[in-house]
Protein backbone atom coordinates (compact mmCIF):
# COMPACT_ATOMS: atom_id res chain seq x y z
CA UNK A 1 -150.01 -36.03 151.04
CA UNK A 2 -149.90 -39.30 152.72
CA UNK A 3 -147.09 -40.06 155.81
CA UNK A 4 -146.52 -43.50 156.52
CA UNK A 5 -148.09 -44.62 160.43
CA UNK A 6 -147.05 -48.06 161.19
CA UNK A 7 -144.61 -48.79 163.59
CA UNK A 8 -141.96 -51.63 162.42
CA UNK A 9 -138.79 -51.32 165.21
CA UNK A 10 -138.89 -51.73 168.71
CA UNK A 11 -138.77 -47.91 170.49
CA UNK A 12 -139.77 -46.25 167.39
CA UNK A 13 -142.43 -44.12 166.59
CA UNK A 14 -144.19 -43.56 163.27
CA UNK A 15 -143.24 -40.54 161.30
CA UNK A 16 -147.32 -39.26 161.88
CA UNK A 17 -146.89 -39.25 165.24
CA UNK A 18 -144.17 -37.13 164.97
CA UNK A 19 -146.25 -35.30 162.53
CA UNK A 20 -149.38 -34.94 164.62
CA UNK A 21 -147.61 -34.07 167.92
CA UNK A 22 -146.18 -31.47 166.28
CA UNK A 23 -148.97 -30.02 164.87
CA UNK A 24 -150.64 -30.31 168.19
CA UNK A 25 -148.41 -28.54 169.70
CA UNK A 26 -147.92 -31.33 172.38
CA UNK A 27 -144.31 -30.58 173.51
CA UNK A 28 -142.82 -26.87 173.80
CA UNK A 29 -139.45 -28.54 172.28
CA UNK A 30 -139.51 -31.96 169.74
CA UNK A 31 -136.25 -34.06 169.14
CA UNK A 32 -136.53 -36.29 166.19
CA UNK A 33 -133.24 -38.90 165.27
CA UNK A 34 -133.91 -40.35 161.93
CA UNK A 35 -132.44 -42.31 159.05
CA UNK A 36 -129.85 -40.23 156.94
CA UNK A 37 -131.75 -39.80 153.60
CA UNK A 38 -134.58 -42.31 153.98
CA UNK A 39 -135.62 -40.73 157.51
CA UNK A 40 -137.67 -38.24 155.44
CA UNK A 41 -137.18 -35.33 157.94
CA UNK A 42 -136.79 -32.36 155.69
CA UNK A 43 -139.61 -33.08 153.76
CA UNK A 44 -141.95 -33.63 157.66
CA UNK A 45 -140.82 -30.67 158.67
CA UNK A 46 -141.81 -28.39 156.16
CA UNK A 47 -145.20 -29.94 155.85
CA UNK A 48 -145.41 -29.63 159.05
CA UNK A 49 -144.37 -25.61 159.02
CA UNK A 50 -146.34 -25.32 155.66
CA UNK A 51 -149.57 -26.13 157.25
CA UNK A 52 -148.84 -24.51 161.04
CA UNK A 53 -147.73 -21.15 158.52
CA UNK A 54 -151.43 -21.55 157.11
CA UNK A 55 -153.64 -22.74 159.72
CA UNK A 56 -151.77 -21.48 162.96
CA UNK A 57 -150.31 -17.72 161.00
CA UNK A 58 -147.25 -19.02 162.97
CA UNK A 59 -143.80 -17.73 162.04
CA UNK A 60 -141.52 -19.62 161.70
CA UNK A 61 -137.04 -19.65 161.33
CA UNK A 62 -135.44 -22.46 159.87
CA UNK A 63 -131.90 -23.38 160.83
CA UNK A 64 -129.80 -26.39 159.38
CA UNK A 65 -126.69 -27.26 160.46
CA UNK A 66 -125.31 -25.22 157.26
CA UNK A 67 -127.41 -22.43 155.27
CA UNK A 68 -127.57 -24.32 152.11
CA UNK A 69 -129.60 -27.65 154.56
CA UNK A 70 -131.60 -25.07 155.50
CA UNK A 71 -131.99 -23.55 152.26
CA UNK A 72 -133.50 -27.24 151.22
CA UNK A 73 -135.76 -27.21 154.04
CA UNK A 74 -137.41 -23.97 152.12
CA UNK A 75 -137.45 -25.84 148.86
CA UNK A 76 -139.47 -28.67 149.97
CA UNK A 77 -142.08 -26.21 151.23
CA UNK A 78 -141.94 -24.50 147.69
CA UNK A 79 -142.41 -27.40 145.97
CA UNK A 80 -145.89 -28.03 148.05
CA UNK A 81 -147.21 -25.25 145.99
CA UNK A 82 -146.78 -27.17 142.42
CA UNK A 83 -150.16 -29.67 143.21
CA UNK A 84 -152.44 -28.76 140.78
CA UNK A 85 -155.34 -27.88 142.67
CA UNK A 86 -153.08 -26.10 145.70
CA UNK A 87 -154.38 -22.45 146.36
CA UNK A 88 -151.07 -20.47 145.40
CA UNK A 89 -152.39 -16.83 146.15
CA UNK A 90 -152.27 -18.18 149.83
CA UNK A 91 -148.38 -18.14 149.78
CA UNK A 92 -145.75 -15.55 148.33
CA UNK A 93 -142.77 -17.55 146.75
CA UNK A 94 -140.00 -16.95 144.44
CA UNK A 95 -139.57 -19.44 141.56
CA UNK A 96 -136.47 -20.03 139.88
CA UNK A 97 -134.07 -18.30 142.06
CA UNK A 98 -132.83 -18.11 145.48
CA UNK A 99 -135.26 -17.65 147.94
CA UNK A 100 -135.00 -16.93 151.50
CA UNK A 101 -138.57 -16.16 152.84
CA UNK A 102 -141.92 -17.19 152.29
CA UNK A 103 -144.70 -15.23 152.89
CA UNK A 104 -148.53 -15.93 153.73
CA UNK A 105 -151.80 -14.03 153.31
CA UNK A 106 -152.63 -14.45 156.73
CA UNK A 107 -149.20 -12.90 157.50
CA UNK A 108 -147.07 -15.65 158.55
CA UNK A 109 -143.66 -15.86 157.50
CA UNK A 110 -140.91 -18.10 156.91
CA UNK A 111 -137.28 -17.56 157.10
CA UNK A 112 -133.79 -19.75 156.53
CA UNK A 113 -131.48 -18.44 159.24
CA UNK A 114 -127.35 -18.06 158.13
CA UNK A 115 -125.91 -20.81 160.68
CA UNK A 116 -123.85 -17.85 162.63
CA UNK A 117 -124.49 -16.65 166.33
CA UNK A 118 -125.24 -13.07 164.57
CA UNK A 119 -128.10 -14.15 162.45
CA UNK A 120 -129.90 -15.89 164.73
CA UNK A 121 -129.97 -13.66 167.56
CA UNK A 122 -132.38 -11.17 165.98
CA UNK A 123 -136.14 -12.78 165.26
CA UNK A 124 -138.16 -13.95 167.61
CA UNK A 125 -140.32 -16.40 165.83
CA UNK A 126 -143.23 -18.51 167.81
CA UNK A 127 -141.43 -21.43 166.30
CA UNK A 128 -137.70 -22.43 165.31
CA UNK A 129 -136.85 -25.86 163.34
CA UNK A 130 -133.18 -27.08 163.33
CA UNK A 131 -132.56 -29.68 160.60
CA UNK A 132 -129.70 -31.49 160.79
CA UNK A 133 -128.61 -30.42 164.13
CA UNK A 134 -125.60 -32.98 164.67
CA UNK A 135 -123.67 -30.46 162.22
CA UNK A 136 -124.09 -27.47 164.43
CA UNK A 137 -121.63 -26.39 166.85
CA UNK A 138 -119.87 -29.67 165.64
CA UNK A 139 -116.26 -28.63 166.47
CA UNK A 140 -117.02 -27.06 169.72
CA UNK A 141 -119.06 -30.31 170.76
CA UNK A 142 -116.01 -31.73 172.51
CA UNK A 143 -115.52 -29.76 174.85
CA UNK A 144 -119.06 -28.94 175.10
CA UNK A 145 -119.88 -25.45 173.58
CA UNK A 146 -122.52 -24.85 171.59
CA UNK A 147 -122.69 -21.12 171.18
CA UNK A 148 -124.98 -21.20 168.08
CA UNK A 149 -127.46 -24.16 169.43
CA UNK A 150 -128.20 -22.35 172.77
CA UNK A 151 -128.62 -18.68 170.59
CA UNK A 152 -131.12 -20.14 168.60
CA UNK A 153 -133.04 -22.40 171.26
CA UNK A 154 -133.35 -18.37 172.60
CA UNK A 155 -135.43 -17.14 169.82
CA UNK A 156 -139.17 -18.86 169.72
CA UNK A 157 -141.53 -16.71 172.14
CA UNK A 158 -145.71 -16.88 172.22
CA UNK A 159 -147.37 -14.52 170.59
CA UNK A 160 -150.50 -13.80 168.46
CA UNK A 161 -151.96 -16.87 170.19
CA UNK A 162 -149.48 -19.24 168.26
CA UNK A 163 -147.75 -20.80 170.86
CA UNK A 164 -144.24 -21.49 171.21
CA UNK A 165 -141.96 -24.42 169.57
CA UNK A 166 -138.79 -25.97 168.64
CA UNK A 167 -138.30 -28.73 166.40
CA UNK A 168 -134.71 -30.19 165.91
CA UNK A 169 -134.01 -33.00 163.35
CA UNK A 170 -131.37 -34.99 162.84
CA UNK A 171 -129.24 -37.86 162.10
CA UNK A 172 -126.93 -38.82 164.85
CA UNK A 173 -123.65 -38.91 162.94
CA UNK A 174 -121.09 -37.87 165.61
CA UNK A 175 -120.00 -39.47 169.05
CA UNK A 176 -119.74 -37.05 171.38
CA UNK A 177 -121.41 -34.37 169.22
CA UNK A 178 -124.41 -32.11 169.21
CA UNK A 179 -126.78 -34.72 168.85
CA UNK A 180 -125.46 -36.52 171.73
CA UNK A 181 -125.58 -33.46 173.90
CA UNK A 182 -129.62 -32.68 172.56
CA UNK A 183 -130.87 -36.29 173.50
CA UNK A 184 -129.55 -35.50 177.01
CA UNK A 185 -131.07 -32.35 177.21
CA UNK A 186 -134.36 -34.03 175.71
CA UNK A 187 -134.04 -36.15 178.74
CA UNK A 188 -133.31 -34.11 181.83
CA UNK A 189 -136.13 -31.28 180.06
CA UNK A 190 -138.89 -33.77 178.94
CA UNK A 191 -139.18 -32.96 175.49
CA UNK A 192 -140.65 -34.64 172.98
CA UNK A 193 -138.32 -37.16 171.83
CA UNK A 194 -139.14 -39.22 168.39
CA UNK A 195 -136.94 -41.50 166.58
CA UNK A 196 -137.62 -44.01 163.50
CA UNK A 197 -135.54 -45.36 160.40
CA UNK A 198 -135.99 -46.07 156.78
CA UNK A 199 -138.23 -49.03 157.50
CA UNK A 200 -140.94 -46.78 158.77
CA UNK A 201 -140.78 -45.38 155.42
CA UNK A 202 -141.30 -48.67 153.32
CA UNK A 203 -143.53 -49.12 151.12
CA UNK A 204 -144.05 -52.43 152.06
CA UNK A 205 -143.54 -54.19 155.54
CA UNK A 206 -141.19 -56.63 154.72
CA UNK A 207 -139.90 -57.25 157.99
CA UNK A 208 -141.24 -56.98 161.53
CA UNK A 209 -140.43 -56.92 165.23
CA UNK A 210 -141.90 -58.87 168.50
CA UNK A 211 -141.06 -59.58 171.61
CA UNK A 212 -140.66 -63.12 173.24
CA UNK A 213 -139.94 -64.06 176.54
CA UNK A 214 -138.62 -60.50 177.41
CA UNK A 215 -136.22 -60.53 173.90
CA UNK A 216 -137.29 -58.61 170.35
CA UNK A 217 -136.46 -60.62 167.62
CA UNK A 218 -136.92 -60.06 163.84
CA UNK A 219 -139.28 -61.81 161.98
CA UNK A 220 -139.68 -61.53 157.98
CA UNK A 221 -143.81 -60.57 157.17
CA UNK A 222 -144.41 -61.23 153.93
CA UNK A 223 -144.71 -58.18 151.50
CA UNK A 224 -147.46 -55.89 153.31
CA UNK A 225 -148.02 -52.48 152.04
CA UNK A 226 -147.66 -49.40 154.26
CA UNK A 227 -150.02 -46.75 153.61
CA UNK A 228 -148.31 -43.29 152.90
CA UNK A 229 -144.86 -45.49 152.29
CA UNK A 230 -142.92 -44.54 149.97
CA UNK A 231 -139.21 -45.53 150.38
CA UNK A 232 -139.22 -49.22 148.11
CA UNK A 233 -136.77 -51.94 149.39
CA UNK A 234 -134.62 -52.04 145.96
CA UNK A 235 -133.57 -48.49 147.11
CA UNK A 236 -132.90 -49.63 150.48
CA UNK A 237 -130.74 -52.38 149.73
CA UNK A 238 -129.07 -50.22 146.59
CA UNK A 239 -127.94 -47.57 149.21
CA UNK A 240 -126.87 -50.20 151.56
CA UNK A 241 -124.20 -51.81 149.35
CA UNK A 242 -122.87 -48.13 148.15
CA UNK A 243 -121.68 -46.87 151.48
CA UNK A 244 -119.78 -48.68 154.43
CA UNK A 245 -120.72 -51.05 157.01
CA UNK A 246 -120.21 -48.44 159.74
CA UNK A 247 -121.65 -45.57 157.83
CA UNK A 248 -124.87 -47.85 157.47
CA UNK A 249 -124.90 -48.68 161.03
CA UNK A 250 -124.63 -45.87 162.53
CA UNK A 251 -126.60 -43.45 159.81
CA UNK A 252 -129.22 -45.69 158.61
CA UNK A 253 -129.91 -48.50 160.75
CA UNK A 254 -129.29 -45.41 163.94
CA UNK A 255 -127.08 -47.45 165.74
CA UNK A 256 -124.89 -45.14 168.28
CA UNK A 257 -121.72 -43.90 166.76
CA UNK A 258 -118.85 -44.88 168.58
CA UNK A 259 -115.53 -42.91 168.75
CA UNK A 260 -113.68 -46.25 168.89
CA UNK A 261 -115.35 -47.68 165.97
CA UNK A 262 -112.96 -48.51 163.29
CA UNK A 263 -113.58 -47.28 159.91
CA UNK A 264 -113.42 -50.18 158.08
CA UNK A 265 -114.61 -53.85 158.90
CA UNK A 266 -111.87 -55.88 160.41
CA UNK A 267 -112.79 -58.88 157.99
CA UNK A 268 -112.26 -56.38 155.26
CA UNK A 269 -108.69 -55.84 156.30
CA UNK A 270 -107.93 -59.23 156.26
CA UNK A 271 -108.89 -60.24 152.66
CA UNK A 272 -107.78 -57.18 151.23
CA UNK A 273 -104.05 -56.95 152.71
CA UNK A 274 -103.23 -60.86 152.88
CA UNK A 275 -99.96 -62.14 154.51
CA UNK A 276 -99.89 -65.12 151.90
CA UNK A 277 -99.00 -62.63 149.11
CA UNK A 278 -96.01 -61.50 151.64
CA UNK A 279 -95.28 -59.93 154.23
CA UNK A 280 -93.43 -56.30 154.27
CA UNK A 281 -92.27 -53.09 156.00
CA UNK A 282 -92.65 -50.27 154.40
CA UNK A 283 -89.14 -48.20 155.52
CA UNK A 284 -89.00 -44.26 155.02
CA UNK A 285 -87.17 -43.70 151.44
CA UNK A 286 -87.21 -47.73 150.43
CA UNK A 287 -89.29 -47.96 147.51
CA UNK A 288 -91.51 -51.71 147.84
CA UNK A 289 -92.43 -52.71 144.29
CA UNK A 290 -95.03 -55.76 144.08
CA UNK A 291 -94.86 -55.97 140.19
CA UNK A 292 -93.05 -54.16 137.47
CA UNK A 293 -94.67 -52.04 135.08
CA UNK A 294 -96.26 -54.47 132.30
CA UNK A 295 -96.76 -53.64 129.07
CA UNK A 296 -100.76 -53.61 128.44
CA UNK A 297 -101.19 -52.67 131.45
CA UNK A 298 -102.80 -49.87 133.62
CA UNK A 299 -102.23 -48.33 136.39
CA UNK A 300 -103.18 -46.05 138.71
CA UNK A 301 -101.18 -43.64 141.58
CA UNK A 302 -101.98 -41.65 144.69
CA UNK A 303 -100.06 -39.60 146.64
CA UNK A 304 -100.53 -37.77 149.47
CA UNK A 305 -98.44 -35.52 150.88
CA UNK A 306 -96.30 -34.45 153.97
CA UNK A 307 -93.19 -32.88 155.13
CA UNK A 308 -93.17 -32.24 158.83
CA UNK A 309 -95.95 -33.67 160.62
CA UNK A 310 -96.75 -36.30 158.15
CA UNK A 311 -95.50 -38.25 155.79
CA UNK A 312 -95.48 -38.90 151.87
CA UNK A 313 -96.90 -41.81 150.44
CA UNK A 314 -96.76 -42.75 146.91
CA UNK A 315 -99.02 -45.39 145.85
CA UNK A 316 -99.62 -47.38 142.55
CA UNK A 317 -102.37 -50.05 142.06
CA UNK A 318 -102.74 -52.16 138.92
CA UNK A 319 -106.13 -51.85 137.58
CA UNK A 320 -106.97 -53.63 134.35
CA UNK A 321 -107.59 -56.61 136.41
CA UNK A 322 -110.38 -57.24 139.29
CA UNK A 323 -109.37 -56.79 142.26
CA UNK A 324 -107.02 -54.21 141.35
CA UNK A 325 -103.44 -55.08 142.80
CA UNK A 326 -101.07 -53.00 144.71
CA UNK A 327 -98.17 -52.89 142.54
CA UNK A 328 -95.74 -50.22 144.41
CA UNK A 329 -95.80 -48.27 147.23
CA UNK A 330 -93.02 -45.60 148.41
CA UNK A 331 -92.83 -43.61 151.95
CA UNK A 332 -91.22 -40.42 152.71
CA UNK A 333 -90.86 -37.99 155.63
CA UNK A 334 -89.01 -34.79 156.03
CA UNK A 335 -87.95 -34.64 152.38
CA UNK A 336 -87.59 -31.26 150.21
CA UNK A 337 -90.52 -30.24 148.16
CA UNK A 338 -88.46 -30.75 144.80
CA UNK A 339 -87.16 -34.24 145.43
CA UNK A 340 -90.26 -35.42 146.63
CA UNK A 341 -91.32 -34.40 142.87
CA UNK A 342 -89.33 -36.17 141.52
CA UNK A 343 -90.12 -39.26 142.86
CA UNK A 344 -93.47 -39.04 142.24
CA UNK A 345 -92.52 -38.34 138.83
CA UNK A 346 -90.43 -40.99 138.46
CA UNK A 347 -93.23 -43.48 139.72
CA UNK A 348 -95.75 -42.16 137.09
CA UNK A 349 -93.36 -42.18 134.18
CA UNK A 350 -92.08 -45.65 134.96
CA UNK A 351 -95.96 -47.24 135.53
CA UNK A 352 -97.60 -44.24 132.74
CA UNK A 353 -101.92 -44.80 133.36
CA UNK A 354 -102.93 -41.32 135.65
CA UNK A 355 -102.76 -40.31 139.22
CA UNK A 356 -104.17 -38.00 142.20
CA UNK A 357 -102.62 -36.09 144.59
CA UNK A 358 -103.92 -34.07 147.37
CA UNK A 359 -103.01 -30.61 146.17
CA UNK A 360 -104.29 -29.16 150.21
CA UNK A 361 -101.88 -27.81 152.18
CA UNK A 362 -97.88 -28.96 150.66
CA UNK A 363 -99.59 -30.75 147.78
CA UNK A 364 -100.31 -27.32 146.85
CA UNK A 365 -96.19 -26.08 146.60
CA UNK A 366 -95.38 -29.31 144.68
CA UNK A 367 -98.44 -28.91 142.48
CA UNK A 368 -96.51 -27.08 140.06
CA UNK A 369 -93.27 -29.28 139.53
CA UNK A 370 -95.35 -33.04 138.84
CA UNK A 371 -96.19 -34.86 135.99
CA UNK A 372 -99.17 -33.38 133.90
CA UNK A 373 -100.72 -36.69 133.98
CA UNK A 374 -100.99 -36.45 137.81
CA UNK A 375 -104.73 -34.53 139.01
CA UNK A 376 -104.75 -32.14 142.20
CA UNK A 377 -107.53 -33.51 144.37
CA UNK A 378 -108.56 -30.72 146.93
CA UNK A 379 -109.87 -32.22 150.39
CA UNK A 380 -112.83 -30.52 151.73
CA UNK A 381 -114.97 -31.78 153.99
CA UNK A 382 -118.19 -33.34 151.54
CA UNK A 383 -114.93 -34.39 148.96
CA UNK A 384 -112.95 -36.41 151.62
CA UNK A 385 -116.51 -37.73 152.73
CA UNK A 386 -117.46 -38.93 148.90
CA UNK A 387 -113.74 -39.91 148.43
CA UNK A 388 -113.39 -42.22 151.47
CA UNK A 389 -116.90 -43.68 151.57
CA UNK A 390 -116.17 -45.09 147.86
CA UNK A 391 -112.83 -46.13 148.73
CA UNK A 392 -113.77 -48.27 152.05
CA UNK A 393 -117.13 -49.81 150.11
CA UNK A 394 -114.15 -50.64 148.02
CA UNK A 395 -112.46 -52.35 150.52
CA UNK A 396 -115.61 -54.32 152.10
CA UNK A 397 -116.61 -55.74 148.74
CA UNK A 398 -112.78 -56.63 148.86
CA UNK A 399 -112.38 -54.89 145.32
CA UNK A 400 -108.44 -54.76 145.60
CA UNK A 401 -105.46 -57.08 146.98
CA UNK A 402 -102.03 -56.15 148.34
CA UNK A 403 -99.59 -58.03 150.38
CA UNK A 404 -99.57 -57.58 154.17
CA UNK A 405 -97.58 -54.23 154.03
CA UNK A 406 -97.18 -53.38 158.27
CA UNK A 407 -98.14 -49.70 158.35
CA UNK A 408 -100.07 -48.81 155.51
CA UNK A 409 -102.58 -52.41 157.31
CA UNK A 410 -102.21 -51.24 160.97
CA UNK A 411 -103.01 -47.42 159.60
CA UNK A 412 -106.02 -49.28 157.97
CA UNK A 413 -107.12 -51.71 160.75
CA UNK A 414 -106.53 -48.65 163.50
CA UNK A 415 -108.55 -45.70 161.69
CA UNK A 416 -111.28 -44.68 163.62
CA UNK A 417 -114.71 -43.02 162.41
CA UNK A 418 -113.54 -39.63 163.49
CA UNK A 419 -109.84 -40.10 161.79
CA UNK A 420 -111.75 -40.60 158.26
CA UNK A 421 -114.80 -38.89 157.98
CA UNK A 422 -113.26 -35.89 160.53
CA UNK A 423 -115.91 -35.27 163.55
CA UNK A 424 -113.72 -33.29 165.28
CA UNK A 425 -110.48 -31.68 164.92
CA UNK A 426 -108.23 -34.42 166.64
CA UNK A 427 -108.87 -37.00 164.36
CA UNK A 428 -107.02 -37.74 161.40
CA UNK A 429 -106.71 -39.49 158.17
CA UNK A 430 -104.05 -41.66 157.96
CA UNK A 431 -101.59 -40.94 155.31
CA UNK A 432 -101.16 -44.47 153.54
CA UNK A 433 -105.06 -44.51 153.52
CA UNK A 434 -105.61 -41.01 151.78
CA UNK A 435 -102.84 -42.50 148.85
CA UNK A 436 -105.03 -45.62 148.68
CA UNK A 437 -108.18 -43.94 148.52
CA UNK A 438 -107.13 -41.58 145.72
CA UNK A 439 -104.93 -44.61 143.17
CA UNK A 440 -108.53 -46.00 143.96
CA UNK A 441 -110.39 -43.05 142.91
CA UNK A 442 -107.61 -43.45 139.16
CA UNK A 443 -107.89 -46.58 139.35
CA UNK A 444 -112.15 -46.71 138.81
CA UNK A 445 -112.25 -43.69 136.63
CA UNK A 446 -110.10 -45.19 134.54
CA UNK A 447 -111.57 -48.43 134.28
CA UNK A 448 -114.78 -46.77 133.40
CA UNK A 449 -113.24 -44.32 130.74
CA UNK A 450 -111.23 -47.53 128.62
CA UNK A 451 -114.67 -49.41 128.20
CA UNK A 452 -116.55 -46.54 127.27
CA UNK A 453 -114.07 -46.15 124.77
């Protein structure tokens, strides 16, 4: 196997030093921030344990920041077994089911961990990797408790001559999070801290940095291969116009996250809800209708719910044409179950095409009394996170119109990172915004299912 050593961004390192420290045993504790995806830090880190299991006998526990990540971490060092030539009566695995342990004939073992205080307690491993940390201990991180990070860091202890160490991987999603509270501890400590992105992991240096007069700049290279690269540039740029400008930033490029970073692009606001089309308030109860149903036509509804806290929005886009149009949009608060029923029934009968609702929470008591055309959409956390990153890419490559509607564009321009992808418990998704993103979610399934018919 072949890991990619040249160095392309100011402050980085390569992913073989990171590689070779490790297996050096150069630092008691190793930090490493990386690229979401293209970072390649499951895959180092089981090579890494995969050869310190084999030439060290170390054992090793493997913690993610849920048991299936860490379950993947195990995978990739199963799948180093399936080279031809590889020496499989060295290693003990199970193929083609769930396996939780590896075994070694020197006696080494490897274990995924349960991400719970009680699991990790027990073993007492010469070494412990955490892979994506910034997902541990993420709703304590506020107010700065991390009972299941500091359990863990507990387990490694010397023995057998293997000495002790911690690796911890991660992207930095969260402000305020785990991963911020790590790279402070890396500091005041003086671990080993490493940090690269996905252009350490090209296959070819397209791009690279220097330094003049005190500034880095960027300065395009010409198309030089990297040797051990293996991440190619068409996948770079692919990924980079399927998620959103903030998302990028802060996951790929390993910009800082920032908890007053708005969700979606200010210039994106401004194209998409545009004051020359008119300007409206939405009032609770008054039903705004940009265009009347059409015959030919299809359309597309969301609704999300609320009865108390929040409020109900109904929300209808247009979507045989590009960019899909906001034809109607209705708000209620404080409304009983059954009549807010029947105005969503009313919308979909009048407009026909299909529709989402978010059956969570009071979705789930009106679920019963809507229109069978309408589909309960459940919001969990890796749903809302596919569902919103596809609606604001949406929104950037300014694939829908509406007039300037006050709230439902102030909701928009004023959600933050944490309100729509949910970092911590106080943030949350603004009502008119979980509507939009789910008539957006109709509106391109349905656009795909006509022209495959």
């Amino acid at each position: 196997m072949r890991i990619p050593n040249v160095k392309v961004c100011p402050h980085h390192c390569t992913p073989w030093q990171f590689f070779a420290d490790v297996y050096f045993e150069r630092h008691n504790v190793y930090l490493l921030k990386a690229s979401r995806g293209f970072g390649g830090k499951s895959f180092l880190i089981s090579l890494a344990g995969t050869i310190q299991a084999l030439t060290r006998g170390a054992n090793i526990s493997i913690l993610g920041g849920s048991g299936e990540q860490a379950q993947r971490v195990l995978e990739h060092m199963t799948r180093h077994w399936d080279y031809y030539y590889a020496r499989k009566y060295l290693a003990n695995r199970k193929v083609g089911e769930v396996a939780r342990e590896m075994r070694f004939a020197n006696g080494a073992e490897i274990k995924t961990l349960m991400a719970s205080t009680t699991s990790v307690r027990g073993p007492h491993p010469q070494k412990l990797y955490l892979d994506e940390a910034d997902e541990i201990d993420k709703t304590g991180a506020r107010k700065r408790r991390y009972p299941l990070l500091d359990a863990a860091m507990g387990q490694p202890m010397s023995s057998g001559g293997v000495k002790k160490g911690t690796i911890i991987a991660s992207t930095h999603h969260y402000a305020g999070g785990t991963m911020d509270e790590l790279i402070r501890r890396a500091a005041q400590n003086g671990w080993g801290y490493y940090e690269f992105c996905y252009r350490e992991n090209l296959t070819h240096a397209f791009v690279r940095w220097e330094q003049k007069r005190g500034a880095w700049r960027l300065v395009l290279d010409g198309d030089q291969p990297i040797d051990g690269g293996w991440l190619s540039k068409d996948e770079a740029e692919s990924k980079r116009s399927e998620v959103t400008t903030a998302m990028w930033n802060a996951e790929y490029e390993n910009q800082e996250p920032n908890p007053e970073s708005r969700a979606v692009a200010a210039s994106a606001i401004a194209e998409v809800f545009r004051a020359q089309l008119g300007e409206y308030e939405e009032g609770i109860g008054k039903e705004l209708v940009f265009e009347d149903p059409t015959e030919g036509a299809r359309y597309a509804t969301g609704i999300d719910w609320g009865k108390d806290l929040h409020e109900t929005w109904i929300v209808t886009l247009r979507c045989d044409v590009r960019p899909f149009r906001l034809a109607a949009v209705l708000r209620l608060t404080r409304q009983p179950y059954h009549l807010m029923a029947v105005r969503a029934n009313e919308r979909i009968r009048a407009y026909g095409g299909v529709g989402y609702h978010d059956k969570t929470g009071v979705g789930n008591a009106v679920d019963e009394m809507l229109d069978s055309r309408y589909e309960p959409f459940i919001f969990t956390r890796s749903t809302k996170s596919d569902l919103l990153n596809d609606y604001i890419v949406g929104l950037e490559r300014h694939d829908l119109i509406a007039p300037y509607a006050a709230v439902m564009t102030t909701e928009h321009r004023l959600a933050s990172w944490d309100d729509v992808y949910g970092a911590n418990a106080e943030g949350h998704l603004p009502d008119s915004m979980a509507a939009m993103a789910l008539a957006y979610k109709g509106a391109v399934e349905y656009g795909q299912m006509v022209r495959l018919q």
